[in-house]
N, C-alpha and C. Protein backbone atom coordinates (compact mmCIF):
# COMPACT_ATOMS: atom_id res chain seq x y z
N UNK A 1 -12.09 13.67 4.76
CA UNK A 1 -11.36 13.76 6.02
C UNK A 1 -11.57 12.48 6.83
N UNK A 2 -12.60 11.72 6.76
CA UNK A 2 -12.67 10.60 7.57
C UNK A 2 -12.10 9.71 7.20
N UNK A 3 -12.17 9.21 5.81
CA UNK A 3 -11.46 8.03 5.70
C UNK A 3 -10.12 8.10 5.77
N UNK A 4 -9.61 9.62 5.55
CA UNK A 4 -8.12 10.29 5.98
C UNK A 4 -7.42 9.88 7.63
N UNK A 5 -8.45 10.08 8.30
CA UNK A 5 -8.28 9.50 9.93
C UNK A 5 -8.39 8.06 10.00
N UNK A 6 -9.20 7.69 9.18
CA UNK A 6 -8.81 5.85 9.23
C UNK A 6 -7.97 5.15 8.96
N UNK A 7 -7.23 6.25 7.57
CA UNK A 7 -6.10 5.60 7.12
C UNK A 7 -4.84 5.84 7.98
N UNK A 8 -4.96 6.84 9.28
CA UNK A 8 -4.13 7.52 9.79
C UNK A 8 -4.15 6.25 11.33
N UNK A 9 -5.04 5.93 11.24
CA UNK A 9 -5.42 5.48 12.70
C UNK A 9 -4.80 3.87 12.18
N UNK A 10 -4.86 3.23 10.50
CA UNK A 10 -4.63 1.84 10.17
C UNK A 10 -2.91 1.74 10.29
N UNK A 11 -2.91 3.10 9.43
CA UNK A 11 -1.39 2.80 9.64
C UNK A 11 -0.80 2.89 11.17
N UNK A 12 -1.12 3.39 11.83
CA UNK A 12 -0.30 3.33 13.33
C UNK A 12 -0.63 2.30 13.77
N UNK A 13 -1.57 1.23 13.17
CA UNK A 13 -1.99 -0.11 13.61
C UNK A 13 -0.75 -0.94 13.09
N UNK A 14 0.07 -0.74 12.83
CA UNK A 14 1.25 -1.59 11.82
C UNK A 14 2.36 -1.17 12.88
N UNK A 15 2.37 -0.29 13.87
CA UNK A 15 3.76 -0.08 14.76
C UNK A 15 4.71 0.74 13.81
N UNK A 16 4.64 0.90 12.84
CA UNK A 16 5.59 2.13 12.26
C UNK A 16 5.43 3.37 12.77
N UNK A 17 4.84 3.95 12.84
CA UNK A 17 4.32 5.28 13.60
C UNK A 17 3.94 6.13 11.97
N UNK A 18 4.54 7.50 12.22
CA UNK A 18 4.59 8.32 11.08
C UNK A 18 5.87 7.96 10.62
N UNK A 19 6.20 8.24 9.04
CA UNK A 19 7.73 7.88 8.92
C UNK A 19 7.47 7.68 7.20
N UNK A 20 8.35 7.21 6.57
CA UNK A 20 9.03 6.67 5.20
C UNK A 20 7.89 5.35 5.59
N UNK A 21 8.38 4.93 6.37
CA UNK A 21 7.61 3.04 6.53
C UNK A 21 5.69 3.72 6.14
N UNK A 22 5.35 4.25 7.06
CA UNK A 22 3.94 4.34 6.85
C UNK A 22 3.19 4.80 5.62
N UNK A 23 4.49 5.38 5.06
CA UNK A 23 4.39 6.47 3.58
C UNK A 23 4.18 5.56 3.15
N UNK A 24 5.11 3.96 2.90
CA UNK A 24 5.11 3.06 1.98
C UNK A 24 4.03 2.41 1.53
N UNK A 25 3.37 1.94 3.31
CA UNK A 25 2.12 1.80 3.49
C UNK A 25 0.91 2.14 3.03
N UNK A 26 0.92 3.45 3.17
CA UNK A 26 -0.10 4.19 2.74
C UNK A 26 -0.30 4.71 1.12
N UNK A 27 1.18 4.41 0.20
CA UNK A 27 1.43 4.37 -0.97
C UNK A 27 0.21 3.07 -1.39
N UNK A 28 0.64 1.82 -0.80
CA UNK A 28 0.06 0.63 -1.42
C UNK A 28 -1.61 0.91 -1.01
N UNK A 29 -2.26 1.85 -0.29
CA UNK A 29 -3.32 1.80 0.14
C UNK A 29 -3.99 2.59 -0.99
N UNK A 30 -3.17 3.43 -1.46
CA UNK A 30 -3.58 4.52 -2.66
C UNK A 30 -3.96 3.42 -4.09
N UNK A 31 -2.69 3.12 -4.36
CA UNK A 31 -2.82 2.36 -5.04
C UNK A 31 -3.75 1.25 -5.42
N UNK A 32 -4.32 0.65 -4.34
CA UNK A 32 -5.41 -0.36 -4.03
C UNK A 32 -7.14 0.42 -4.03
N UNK A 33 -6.57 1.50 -3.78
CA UNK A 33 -8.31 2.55 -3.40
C UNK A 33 -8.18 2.94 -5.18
N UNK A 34 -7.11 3.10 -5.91
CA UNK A 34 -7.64 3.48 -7.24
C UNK A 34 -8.11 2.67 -8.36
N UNK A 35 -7.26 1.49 -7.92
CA UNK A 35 -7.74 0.36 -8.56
C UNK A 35 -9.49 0.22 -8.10
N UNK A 36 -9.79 -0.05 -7.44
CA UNK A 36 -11.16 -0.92 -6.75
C UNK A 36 -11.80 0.29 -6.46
N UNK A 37 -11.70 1.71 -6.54
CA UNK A 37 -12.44 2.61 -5.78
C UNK A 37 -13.21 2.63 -4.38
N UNK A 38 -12.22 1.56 -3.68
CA UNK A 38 -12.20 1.60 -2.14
C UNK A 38 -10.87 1.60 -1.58
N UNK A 39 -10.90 1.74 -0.07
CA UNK A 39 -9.53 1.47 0.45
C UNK A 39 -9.17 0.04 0.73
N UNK A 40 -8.67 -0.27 0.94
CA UNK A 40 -8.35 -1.69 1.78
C UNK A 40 -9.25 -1.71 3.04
N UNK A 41 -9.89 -2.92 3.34
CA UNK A 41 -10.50 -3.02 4.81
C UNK A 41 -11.23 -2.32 4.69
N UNK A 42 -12.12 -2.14 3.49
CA UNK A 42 -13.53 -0.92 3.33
C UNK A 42 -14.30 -1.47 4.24
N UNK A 43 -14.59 -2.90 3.97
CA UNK A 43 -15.85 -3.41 4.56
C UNK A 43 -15.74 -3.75 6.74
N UNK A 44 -14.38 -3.13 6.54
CA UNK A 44 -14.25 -3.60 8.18
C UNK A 44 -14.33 -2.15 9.09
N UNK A 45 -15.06 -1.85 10.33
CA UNK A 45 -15.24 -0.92 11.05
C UNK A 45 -13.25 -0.97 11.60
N UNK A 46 -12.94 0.31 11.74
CA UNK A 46 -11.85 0.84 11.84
C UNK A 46 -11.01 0.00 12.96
N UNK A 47 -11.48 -0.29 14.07
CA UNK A 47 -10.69 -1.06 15.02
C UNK A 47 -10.79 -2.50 14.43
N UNK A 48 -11.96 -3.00 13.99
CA UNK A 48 -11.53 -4.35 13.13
C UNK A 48 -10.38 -4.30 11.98
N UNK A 49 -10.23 -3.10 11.47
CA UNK A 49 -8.87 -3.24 10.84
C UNK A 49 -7.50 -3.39 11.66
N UNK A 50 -7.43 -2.08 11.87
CA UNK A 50 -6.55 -2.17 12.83
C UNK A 50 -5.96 -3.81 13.49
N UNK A 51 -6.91 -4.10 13.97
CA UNK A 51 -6.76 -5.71 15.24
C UNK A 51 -6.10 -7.08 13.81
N UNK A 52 -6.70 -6.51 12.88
CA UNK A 52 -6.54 -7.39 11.66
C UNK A 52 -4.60 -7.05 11.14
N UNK A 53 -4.64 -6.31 10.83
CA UNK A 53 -3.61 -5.65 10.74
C UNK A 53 -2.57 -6.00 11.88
N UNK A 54 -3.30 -5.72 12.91
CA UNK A 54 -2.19 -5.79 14.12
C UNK A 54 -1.62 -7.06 14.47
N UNK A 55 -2.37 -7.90 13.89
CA UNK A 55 -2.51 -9.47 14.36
C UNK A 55 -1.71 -10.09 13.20
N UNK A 56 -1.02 -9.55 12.24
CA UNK A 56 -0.44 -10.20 11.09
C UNK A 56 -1.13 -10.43 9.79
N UNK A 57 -2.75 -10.49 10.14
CA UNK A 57 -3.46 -11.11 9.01
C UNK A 57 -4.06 -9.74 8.28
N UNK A 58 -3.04 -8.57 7.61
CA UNK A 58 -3.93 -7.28 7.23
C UNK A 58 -3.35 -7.62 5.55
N UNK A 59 -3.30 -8.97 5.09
CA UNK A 59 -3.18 -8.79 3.60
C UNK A 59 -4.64 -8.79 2.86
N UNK A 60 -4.80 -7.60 1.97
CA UNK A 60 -6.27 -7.89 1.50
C UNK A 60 -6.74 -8.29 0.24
N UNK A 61 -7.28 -8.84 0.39
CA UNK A 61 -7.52 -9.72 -1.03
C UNK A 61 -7.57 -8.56 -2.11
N UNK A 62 -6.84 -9.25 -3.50
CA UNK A 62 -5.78 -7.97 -4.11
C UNK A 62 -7.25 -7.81 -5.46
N UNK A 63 -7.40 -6.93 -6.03
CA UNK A 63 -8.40 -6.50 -6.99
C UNK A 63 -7.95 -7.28 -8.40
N UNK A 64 -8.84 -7.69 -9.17
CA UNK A 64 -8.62 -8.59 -10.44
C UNK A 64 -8.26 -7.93 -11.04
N UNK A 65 -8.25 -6.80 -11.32
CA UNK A 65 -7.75 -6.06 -12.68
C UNK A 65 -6.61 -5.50 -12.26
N UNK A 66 -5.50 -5.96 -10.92
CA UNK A 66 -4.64 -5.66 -10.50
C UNK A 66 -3.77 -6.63 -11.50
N UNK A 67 -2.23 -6.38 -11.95
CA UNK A 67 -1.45 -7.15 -12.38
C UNK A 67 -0.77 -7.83 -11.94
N UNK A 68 0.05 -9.23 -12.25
CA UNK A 68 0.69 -9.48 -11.17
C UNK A 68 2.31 -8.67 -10.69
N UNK A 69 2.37 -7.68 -11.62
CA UNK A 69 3.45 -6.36 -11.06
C UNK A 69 3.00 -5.76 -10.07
N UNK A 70 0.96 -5.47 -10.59
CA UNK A 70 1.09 -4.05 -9.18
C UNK A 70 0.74 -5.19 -7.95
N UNK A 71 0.04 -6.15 -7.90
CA UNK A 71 0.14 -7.18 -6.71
C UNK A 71 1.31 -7.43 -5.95
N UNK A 72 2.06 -8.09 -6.67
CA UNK A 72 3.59 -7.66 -5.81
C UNK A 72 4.31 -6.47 -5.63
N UNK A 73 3.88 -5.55 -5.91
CA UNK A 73 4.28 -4.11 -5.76
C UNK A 73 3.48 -3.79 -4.07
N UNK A 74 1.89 -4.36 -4.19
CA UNK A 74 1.35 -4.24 -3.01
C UNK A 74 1.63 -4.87 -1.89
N UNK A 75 1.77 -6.37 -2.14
CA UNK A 75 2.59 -7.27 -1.55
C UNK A 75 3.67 -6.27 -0.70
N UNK A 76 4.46 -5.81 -1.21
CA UNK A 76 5.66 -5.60 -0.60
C UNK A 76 5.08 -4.13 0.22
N UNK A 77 4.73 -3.66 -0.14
CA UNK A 77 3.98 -2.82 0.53
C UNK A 77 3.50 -2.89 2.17
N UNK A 78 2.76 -3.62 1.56
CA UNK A 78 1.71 -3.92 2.86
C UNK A 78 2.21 -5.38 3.95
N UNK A 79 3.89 -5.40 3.75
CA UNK A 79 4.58 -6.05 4.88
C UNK A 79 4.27 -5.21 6.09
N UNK A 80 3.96 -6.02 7.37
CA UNK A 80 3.44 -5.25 8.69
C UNK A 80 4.83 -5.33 8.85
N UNK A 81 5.47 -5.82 9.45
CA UNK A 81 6.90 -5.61 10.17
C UNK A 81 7.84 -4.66 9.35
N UNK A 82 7.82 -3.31 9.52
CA UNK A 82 8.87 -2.52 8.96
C UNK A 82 10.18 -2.68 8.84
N UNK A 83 10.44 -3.03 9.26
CA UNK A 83 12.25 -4.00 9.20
C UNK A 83 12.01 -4.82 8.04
N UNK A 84 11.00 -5.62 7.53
CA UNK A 84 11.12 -6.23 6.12
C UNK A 84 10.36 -5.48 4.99
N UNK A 85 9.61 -4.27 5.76
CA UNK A 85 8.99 -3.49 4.00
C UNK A 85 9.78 -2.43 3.27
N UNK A 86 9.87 -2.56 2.17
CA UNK A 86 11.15 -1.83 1.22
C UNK A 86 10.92 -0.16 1.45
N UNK A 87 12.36 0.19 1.45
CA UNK A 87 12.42 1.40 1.86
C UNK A 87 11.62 1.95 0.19
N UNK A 88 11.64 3.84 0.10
CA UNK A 88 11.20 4.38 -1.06
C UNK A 88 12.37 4.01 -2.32
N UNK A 89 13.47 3.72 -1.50
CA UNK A 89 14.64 3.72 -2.83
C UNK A 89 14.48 2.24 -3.09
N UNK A 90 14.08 1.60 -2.28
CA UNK A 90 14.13 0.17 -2.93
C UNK A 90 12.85 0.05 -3.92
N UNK A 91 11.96 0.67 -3.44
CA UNK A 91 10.72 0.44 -4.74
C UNK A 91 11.20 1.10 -6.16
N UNK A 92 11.65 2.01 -5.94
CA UNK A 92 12.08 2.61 -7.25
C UNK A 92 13.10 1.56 -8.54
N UNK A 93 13.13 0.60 -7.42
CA UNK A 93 14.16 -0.58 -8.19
C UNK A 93 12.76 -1.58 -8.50
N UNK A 94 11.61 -1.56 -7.79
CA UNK A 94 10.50 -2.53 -8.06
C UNK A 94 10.40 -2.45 -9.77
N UNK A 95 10.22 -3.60 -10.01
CA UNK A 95 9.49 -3.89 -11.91
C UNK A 95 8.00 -2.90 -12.07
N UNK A 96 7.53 -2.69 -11.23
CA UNK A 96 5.77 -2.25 -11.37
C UNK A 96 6.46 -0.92 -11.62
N UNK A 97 7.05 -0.40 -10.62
CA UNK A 97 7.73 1.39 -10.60
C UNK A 97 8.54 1.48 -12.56
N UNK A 98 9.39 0.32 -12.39
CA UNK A 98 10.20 0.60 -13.80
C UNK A 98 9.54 0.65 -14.49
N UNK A 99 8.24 -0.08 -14.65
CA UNK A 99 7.16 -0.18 -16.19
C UNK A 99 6.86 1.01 -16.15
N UNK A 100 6.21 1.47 -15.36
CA UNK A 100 5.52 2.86 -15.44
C UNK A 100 6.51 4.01 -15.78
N UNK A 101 7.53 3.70 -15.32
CA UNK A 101 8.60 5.07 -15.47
C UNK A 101 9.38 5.05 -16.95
N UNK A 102 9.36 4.03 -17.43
CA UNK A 102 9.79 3.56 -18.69
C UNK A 102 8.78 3.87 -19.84
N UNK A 103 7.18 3.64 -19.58
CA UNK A 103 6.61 4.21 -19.91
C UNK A 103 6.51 5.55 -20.57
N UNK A 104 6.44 5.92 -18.70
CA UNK A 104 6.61 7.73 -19.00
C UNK A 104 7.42 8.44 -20.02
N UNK A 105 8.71 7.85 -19.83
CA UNK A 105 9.49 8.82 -20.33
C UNK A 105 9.58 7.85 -21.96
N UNK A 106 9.08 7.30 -22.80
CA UNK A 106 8.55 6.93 -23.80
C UNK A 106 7.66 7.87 -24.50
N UNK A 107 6.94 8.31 -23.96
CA UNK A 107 5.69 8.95 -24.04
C UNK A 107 6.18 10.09 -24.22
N UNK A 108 7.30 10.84 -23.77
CA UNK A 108 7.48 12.05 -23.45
C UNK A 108 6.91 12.46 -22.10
N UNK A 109 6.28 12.44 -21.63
CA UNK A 109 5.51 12.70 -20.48
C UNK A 109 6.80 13.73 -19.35
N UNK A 110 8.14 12.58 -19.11
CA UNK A 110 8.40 13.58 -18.12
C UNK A 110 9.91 14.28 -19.04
């Protein structure tokens, strides 16, 4: 539950509010906490994110065993100005989304 309120308190640090935009947000935050088994801005107390974030400079240095698909997948993600971060239908057009979904249904899976 706490780091649930941090992530709740980072994203409203971006001016999206609740919405599709923060979803997006909080997509690339998932993504980044499974890779590295932290969140983004682990090492920063919650209003130092936030101010980081708020200030333009909330890109976080991306995990090595990240690819350069899911990096720019995060990249686009973690645009602060919602007017330039891709809606859900535009990721679904992202290369990182197609690998995986191409994947899937390879596999049988879905």
């Amino acid at each position: 539950k706490q780091w649930y309120q941090r992530r709740v308190a980072i994203t409203a640090g971006t001016g999206c509010g609740h919405g599709t935009k923060s979803d997006i947000w909080s997509l690339s935050c998932t993504v980044y906490e499974m890779l590295t088994g932290n969140p983004p801005w682990h090492s920063y107390p919650t209003m130092a994110a936030i101010y980081k974030i708020g200030t333009g400079n909330a890109v976080p240095s991306y995990p090595d065993n990240a690819s350069d698909y899911c990096i720019d997948f995060m990249k686009d993600c973690f645009i602060v100005d919602t007017k330039l971060r891709p809606s859900a239908d535009d990721l679904t057009k992202h290369e990182f989304i197609e690998l995986f979904s191409n994947r899937i249904k390879n596999d049988g899976l879905l």
